[in-house]
Protein backbone atom coordinates (compact mmCIF):
# COMPACT_ATOMS: atom_id res chain seq x y z
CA UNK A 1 0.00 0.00 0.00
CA UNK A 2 1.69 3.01 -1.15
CA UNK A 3 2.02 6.19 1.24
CA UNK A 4 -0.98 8.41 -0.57
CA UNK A 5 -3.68 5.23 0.18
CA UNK A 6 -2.67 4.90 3.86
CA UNK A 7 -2.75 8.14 4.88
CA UNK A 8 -5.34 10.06 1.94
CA UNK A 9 -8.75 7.81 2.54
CA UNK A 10 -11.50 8.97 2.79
CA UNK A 11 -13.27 9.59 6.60
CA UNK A 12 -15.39 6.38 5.96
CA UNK A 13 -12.67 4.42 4.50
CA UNK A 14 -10.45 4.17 7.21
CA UNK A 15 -9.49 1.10 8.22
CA UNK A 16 -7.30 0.56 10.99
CA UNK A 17 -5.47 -2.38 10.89
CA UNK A 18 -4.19 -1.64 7.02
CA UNK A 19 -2.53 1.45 8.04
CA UNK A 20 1.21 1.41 7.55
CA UNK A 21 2.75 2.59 10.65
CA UNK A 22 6.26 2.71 9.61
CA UNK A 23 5.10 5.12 6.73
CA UNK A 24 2.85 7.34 8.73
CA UNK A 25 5.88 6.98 11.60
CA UNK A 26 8.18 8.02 8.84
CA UNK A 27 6.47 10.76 6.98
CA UNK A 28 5.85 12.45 10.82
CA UNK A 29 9.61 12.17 11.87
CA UNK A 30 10.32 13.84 8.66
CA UNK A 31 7.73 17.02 9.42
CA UNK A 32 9.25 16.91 12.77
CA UNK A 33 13.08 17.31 11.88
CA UNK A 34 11.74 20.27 9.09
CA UNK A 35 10.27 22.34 12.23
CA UNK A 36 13.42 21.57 13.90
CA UNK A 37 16.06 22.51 10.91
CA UNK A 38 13.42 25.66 10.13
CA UNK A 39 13.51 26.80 14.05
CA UNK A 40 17.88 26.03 14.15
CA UNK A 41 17.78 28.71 11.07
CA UNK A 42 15.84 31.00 12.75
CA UNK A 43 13.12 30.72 10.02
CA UNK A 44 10.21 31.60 12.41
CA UNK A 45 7.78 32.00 9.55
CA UNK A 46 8.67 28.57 7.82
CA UNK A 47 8.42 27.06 11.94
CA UNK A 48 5.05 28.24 12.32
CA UNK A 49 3.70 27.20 8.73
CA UNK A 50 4.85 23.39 9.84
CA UNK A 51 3.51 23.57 12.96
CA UNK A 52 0.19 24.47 11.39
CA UNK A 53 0.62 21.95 8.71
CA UNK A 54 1.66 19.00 11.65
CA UNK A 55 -1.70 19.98 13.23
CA UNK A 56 -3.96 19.11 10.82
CA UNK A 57 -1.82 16.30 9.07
CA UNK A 58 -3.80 13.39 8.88
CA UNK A 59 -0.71 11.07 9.80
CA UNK A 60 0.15 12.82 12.82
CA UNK A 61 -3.65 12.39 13.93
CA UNK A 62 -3.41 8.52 13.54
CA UNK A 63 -0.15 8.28 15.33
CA UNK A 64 -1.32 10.43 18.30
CA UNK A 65 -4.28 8.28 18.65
CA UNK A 66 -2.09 5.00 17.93
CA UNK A 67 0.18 6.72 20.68
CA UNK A 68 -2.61 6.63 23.29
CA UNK A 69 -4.98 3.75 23.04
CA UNK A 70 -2.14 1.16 22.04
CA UNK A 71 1.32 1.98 23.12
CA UNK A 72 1.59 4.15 25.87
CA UNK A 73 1.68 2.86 29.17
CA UNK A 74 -1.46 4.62 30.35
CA UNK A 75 -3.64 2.94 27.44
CA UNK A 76 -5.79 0.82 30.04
CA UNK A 77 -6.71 4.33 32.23
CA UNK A 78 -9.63 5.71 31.49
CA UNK A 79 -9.86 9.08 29.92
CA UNK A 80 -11.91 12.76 31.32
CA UNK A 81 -14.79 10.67 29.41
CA UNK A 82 -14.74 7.21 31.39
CA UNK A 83 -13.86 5.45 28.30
CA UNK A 84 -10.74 2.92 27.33
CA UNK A 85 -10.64 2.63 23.75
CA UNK A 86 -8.80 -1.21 22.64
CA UNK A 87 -10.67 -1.77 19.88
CA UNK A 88 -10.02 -0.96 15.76
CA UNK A 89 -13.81 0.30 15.78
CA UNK A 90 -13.26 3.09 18.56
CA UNK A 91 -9.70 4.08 16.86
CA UNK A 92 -11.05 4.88 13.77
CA UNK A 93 -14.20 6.77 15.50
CA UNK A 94 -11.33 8.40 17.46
CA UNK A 95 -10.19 9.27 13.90
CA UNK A 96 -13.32 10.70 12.90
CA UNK A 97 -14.07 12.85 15.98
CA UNK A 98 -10.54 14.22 15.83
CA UNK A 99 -10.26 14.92 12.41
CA UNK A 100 -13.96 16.77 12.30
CA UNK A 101 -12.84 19.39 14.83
CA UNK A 102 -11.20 22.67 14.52
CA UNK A 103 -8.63 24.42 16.89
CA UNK A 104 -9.71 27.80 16.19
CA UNK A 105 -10.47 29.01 19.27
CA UNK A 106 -7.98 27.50 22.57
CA UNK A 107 -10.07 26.24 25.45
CA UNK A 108 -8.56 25.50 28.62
CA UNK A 109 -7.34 21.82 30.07
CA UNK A 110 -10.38 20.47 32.26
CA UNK A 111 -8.56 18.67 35.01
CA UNK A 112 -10.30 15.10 36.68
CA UNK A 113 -9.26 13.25 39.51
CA UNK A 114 -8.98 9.71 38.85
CA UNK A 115 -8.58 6.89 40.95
CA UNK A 116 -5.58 4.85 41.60
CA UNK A 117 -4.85 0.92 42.47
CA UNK A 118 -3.45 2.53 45.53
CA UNK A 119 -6.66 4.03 46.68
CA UNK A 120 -5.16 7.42 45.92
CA UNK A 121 -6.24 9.82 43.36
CA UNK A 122 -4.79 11.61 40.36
CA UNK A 123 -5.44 14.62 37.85
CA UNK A 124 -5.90 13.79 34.48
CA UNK A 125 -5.55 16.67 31.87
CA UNK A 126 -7.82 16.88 28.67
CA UNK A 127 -8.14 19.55 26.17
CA UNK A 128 -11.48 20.71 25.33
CA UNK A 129 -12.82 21.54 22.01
CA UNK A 130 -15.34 23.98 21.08
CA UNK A 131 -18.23 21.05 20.77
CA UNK A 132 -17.11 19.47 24.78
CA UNK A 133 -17.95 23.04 26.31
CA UNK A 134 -21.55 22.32 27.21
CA UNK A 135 -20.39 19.47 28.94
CA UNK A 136 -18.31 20.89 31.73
């Protein structure tokens, strides 16, 4: 599968397990070494136009999710929402909420305690989006 079909499908096309990680892994490290020879340069312009362009790159959506519902080490913790996604279907829904918002306007971290195998409790940091306001 060729690096345009695993990363340019359509919303409704995506399918999870035929993405090629080492591409989408790949074609991130590469934006991310740009933003750092751009920022060594002083190029502050160039820096800002990758930034914007790593923000709404469709690879570096997939990895972030990939990032927290499979490899991190915090993957079985439920999120602000009560949910563990470890499923293909809720990654690519995932997908589909994340990629259907816009950043436009910054709104702050809502903070949740969660609870601990100690008995203890921790915060856990979300970022809300303009459609999660109502529920706070």
């Amino acid at each position: 599968m060729s690096m345009t079909n695993v990363i340019n499908q359509n919303h409704e096309q995506l399918e999870w397990h035929a993405i090629n990680w080492r591409v989408v892994t790949t074609m991130i490290n590469n934006l991310r070494q740009r933003i750092y020879r751009a920022s060594a340069t002083g190029d502050l312009k160039k820096v800002r136009n990758l930034q914007k362009l790593m923000m709404k790159s469709r690879a570096n959506h997939l990895l972030a999710i990939r990032k927290v519902t499979q490899i991190n080490r915090g993957k079985h913790t439920a999120g602000v929402d009560n949910q563990v996604i470890d499923d293909h279907k809720g990654r690519e829904h995932l997908y589909k909420l994340l990629s259907q918002t816009t950043s436009e306007k910054i709104y702050p971290v809502k903070r949740v305690y969660i609870a601990k195998r100690i008995g203890k409790s921790a915060l856990l940091g979300s970022q809300l989006f303009s459609n999660d306001v109502n529920k706070r």
